[in-house]
C-alpha atoms as a PDB file:
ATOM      1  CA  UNK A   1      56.407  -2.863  -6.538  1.00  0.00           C
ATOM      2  CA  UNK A   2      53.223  -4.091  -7.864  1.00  0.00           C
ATOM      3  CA  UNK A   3      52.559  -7.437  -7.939  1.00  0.00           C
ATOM      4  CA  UNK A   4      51.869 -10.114 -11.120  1.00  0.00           C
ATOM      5  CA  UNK A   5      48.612  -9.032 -12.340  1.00  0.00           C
ATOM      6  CA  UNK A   6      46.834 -12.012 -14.423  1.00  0.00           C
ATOM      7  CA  UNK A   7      44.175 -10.720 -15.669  1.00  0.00           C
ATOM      8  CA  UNK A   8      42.740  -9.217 -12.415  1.00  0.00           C
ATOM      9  CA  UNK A   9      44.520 -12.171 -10.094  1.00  0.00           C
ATOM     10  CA  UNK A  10      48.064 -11.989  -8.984  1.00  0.00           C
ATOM     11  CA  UNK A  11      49.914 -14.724  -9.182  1.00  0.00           C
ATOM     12  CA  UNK A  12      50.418 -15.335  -5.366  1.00  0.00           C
ATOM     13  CA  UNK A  13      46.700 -15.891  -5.546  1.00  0.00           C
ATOM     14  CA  UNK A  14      47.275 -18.329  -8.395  1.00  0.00           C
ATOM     15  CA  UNK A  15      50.299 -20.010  -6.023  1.00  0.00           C
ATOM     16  CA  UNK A  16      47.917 -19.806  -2.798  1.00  0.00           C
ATOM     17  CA  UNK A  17      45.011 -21.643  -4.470  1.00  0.00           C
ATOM     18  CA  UNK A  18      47.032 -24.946  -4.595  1.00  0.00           C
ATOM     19  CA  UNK A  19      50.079 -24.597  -6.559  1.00  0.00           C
ATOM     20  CA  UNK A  20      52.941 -25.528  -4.629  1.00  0.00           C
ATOM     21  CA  UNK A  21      56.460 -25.725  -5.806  1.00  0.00           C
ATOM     22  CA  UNK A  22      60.077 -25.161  -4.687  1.00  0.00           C
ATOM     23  CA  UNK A  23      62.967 -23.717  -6.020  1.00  0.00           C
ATOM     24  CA  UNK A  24      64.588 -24.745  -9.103  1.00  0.00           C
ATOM     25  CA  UNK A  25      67.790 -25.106 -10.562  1.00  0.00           C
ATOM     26  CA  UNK A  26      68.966 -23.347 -13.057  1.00  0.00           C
ATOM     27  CA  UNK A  27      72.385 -21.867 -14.763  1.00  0.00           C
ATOM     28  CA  UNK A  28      70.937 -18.183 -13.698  1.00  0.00           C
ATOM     29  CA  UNK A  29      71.784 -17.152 -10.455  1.00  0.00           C
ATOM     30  CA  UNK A  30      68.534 -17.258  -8.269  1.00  0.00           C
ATOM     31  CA  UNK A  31      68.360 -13.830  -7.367  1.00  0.00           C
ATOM     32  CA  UNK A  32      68.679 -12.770 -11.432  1.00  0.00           C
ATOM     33  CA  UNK A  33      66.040 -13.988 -12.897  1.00  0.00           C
ATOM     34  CA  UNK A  34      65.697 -10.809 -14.355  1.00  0.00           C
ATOM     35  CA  UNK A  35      67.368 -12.206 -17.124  1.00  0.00           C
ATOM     36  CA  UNK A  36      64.967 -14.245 -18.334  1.00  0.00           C
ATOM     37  CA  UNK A  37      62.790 -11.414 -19.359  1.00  0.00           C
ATOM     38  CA  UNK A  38      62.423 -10.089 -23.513  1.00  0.00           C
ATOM     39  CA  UNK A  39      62.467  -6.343 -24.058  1.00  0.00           C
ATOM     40  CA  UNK A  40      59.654  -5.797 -26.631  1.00  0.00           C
ATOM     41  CA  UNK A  41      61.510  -2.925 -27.570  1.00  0.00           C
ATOM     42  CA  UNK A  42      63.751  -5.793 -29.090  1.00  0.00           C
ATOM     43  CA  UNK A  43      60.915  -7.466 -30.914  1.00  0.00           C
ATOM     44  CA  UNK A  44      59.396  -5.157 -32.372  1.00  0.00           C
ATOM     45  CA  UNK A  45      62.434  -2.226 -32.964  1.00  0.00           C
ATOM     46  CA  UNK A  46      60.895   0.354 -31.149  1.00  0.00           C
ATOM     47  CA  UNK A  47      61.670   2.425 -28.204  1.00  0.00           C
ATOM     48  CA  UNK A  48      57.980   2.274 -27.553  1.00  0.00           C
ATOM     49  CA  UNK A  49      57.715   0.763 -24.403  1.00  0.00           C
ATOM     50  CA  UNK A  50      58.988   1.730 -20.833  1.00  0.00           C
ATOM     51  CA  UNK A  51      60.154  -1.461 -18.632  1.00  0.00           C
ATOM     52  CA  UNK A  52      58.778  -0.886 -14.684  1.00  0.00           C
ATOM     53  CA  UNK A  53      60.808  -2.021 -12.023  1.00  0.00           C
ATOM     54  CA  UNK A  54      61.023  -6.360 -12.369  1.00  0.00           C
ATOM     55  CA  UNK A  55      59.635  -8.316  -9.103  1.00  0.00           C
ATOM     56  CA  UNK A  56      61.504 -11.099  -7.858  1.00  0.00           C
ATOM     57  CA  UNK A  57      60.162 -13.944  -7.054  1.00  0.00           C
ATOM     58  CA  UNK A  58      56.507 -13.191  -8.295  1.00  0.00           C
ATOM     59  CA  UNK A  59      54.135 -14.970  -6.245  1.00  0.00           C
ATOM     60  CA  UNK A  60      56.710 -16.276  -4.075  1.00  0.00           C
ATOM     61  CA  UNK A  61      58.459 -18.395  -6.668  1.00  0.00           C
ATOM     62  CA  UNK A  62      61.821 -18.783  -8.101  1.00  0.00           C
ATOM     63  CA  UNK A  63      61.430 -16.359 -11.029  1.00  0.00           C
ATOM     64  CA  UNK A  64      60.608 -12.589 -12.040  1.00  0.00           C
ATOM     65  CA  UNK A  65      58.307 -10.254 -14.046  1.00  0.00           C
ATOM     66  CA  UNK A  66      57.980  -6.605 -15.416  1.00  0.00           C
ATOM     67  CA  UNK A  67      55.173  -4.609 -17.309  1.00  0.00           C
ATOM     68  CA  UNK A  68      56.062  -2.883 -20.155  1.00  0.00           C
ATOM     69  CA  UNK A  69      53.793   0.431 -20.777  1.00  0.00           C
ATOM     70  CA  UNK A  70      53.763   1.529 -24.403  1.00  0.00           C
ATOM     71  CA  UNK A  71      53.539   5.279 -25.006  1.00  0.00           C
ATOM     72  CA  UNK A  72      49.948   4.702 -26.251  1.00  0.00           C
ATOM     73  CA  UNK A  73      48.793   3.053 -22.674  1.00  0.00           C
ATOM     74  CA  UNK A  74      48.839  -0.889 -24.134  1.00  0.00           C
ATOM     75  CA  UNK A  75      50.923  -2.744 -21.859  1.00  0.00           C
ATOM     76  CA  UNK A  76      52.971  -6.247 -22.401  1.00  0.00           C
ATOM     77  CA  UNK A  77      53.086  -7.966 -18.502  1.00  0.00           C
ATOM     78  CA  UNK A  78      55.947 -10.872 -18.835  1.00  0.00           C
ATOM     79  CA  UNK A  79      56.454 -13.140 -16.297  1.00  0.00           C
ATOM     80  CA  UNK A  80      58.687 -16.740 -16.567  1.00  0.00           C
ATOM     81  CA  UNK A  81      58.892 -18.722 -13.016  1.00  0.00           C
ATOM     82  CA  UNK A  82      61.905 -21.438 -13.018  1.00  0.00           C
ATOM     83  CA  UNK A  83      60.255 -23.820 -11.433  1.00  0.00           C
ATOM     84  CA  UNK A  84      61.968 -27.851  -9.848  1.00  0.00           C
ATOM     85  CA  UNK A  85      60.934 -29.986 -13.100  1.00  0.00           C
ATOM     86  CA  UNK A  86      58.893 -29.881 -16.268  1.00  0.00           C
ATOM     87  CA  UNK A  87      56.459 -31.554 -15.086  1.00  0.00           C
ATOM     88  CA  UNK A  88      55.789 -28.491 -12.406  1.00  0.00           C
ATOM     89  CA  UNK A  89      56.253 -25.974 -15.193  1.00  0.00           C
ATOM     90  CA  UNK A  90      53.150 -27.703 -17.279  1.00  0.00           C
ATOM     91  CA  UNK A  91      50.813 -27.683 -13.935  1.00  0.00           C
ATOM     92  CA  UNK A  92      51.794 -24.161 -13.292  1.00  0.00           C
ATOM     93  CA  UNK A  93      50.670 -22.986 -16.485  1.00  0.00           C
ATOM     94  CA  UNK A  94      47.652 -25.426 -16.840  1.00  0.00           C
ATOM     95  CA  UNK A  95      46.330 -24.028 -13.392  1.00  0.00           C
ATOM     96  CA  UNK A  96      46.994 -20.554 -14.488  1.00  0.00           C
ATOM     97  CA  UNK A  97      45.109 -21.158 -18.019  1.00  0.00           C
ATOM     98  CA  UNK A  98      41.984 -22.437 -15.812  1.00  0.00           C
ATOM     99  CA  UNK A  99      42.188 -19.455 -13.348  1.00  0.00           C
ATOM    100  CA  UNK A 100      42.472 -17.129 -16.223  1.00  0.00           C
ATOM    101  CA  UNK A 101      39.798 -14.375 -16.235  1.00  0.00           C
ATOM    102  CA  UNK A 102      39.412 -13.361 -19.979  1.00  0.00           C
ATOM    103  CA  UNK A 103      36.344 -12.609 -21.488  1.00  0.00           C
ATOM    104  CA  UNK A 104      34.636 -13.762 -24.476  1.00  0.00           C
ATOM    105  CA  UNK A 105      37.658 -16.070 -24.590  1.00  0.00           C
ATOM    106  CA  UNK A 106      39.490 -17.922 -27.319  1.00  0.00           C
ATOM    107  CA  UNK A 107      42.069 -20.361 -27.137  1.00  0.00           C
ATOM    108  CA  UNK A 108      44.309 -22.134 -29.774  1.00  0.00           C
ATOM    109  CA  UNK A 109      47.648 -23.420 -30.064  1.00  0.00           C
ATOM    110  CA  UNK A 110      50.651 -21.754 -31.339  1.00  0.00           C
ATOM    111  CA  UNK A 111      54.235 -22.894 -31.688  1.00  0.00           C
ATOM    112  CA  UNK A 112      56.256 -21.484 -28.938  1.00  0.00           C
ATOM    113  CA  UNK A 113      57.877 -23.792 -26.552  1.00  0.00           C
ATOM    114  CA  UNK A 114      56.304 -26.946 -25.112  1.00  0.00           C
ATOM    115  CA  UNK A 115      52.210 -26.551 -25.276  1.00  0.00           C
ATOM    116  CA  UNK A 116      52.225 -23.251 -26.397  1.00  0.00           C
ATOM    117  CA  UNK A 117      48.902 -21.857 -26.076  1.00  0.00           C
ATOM    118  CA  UNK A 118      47.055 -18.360 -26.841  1.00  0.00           C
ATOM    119  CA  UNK A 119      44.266 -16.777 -24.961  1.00  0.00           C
ATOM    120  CA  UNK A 120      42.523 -14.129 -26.651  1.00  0.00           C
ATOM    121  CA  UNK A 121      39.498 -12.189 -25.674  1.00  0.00           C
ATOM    122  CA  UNK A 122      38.663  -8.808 -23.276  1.00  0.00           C
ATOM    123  CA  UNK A 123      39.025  -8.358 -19.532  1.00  0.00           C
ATOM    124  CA  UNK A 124      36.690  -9.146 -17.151  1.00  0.00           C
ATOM    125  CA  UNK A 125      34.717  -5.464 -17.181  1.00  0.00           C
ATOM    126  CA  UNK A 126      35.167  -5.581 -20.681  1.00  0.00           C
ATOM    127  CA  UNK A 127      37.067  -2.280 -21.195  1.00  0.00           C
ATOM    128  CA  UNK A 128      39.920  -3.934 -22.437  1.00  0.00           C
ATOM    129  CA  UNK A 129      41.669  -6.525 -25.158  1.00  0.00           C
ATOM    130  CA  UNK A 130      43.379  -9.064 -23.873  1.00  0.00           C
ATOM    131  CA  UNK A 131      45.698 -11.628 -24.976  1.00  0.00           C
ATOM    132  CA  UNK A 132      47.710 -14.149 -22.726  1.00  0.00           C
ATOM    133  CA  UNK A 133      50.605 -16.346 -24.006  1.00  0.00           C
ATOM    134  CA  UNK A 134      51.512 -19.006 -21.769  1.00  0.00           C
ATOM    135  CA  UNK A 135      54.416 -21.425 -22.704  1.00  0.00           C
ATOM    136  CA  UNK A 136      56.680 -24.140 -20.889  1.00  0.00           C
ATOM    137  CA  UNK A 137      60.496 -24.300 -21.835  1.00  0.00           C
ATOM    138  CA  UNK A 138      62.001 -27.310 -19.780  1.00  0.00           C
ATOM    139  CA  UNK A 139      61.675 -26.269 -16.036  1.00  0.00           C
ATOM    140  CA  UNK A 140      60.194 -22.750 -16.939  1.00  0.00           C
ATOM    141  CA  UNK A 141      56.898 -21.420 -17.418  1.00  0.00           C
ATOM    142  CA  UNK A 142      55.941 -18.214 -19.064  1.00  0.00           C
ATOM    143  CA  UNK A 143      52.689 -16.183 -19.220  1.00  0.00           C
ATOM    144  CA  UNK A 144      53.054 -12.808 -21.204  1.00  0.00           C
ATOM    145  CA  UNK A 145      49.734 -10.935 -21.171  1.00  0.00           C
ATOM    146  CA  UNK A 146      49.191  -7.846 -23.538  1.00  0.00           C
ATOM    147  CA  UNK A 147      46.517  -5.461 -22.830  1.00  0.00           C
ATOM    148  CA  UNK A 148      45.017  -2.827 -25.017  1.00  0.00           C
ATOM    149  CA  UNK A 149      41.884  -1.128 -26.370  1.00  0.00           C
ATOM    150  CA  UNK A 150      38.991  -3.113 -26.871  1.00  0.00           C
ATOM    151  CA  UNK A 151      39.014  -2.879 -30.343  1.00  0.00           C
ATOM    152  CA  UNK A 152      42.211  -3.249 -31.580  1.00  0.00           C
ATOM    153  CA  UNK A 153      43.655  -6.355 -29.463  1.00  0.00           C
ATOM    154  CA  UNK A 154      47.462  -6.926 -30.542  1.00  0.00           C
ATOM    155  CA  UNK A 155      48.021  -9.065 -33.584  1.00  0.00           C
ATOM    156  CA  UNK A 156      48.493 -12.779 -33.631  1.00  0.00           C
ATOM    157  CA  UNK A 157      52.142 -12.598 -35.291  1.00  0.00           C
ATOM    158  CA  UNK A 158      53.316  -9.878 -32.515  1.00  0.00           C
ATOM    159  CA  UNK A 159      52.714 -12.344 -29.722  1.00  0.00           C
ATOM    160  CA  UNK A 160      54.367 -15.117 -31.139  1.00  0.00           C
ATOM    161  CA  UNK A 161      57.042 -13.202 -32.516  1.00  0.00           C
ATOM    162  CA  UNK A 162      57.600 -12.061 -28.771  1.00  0.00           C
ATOM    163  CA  UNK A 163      57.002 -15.633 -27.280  1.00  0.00           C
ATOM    164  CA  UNK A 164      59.440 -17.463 -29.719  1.00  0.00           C
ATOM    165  CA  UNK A 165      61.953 -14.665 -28.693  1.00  0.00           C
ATOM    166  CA  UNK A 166      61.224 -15.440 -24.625  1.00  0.00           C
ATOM    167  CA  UNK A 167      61.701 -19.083 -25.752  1.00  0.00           C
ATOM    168  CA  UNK A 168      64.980 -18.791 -27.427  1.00  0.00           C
ATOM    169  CA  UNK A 169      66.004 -16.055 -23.838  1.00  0.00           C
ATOM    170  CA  UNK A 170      64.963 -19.188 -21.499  1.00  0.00           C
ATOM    171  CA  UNK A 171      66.638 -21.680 -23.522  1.00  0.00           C
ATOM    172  CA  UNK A 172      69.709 -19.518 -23.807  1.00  0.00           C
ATOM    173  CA  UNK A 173      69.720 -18.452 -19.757  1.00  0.00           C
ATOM    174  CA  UNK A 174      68.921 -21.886 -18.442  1.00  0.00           C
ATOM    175  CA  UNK A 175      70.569 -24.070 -21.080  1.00  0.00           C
ATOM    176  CA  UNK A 176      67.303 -26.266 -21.683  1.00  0.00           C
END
């Protein structure tokens, strides 16, 4: 299995560089977290995209994450971590957004979930788009990252569209 990619980090290098947190509770079993994860295929009505095999428990915590590979090479990494409290979910992803290594970066607001946020811009070598969604849905925290070709990063709408449906997955999986 490969492990959480953020943007050239994994996130048990994000965990290891001082966030902490135990296990959470939630109405998903722990070991099927899998659950928690949106099929793009869904959003966007395609069979375009190929799931990998999901990790458990990226980075060590209560949670899980998959890439999805479009036929074209773009990929869609989504990752949601079920963490004790909302108040851990919003340092998760505020650590991650500071850690985040993305280019020529851009960040605004979006509505999806509590402090929805957008990160646009290229990877670090600047070969690639990329785009990173991070959200907080009561004791969850979600990052989806979308990579593509430099010029032709994935719309706006598509990533919302997608984060709104993780939002509505959480809320429906962990009754928040």
């Amino acid at each position: 299995m490969n492990p959480r990619r953020l943007g050239g980090l994994t996130a048990a290098a994000l965990l290891s560089a001082g966030l902490s947190v135990g296990a959470g509770l939630a109405a998903a079993a722990p070991d099927d977290y899998t659950v928690l994860l949106i099929d793009p295929n869904v959003v966007t009505d395609s069979q375009a995209y190929t799931a990998g095999v999901p990790t458990l428990n990226p980075g060590g915590q209560p949670g899980a994450m998959t890439v999805y590979t479009h036929r074209d090479g773009r990929t869609i990494t989504d990752t949601v971590w079920v963490l004790p409290d909302p108040g851990a979910a919003s340092g998760a992803i505020n650590q991650a957004k500071g850690v985040t290594p993305v280019g020529n970066q851009k960040v605004v607001s979006v509505p999806v979930g509590s402090g929805g946020q957008l990160v646009t811009g290229t990877s670090p070598d600047g070969t690639r788009s990329l785009s990173v969604l991070y959200f907080t849905e009561g004791n969850a925290a979600s990052s989806i990252e979308f990579t593509g070709p430099i010029g032709d990063p994935v719309p706006s709408d598509l990533v919302i569209d997608m984060g709104k449906q993780q939002d509505a997955l959480i809320k429906s999986q962990l009754g928040t």
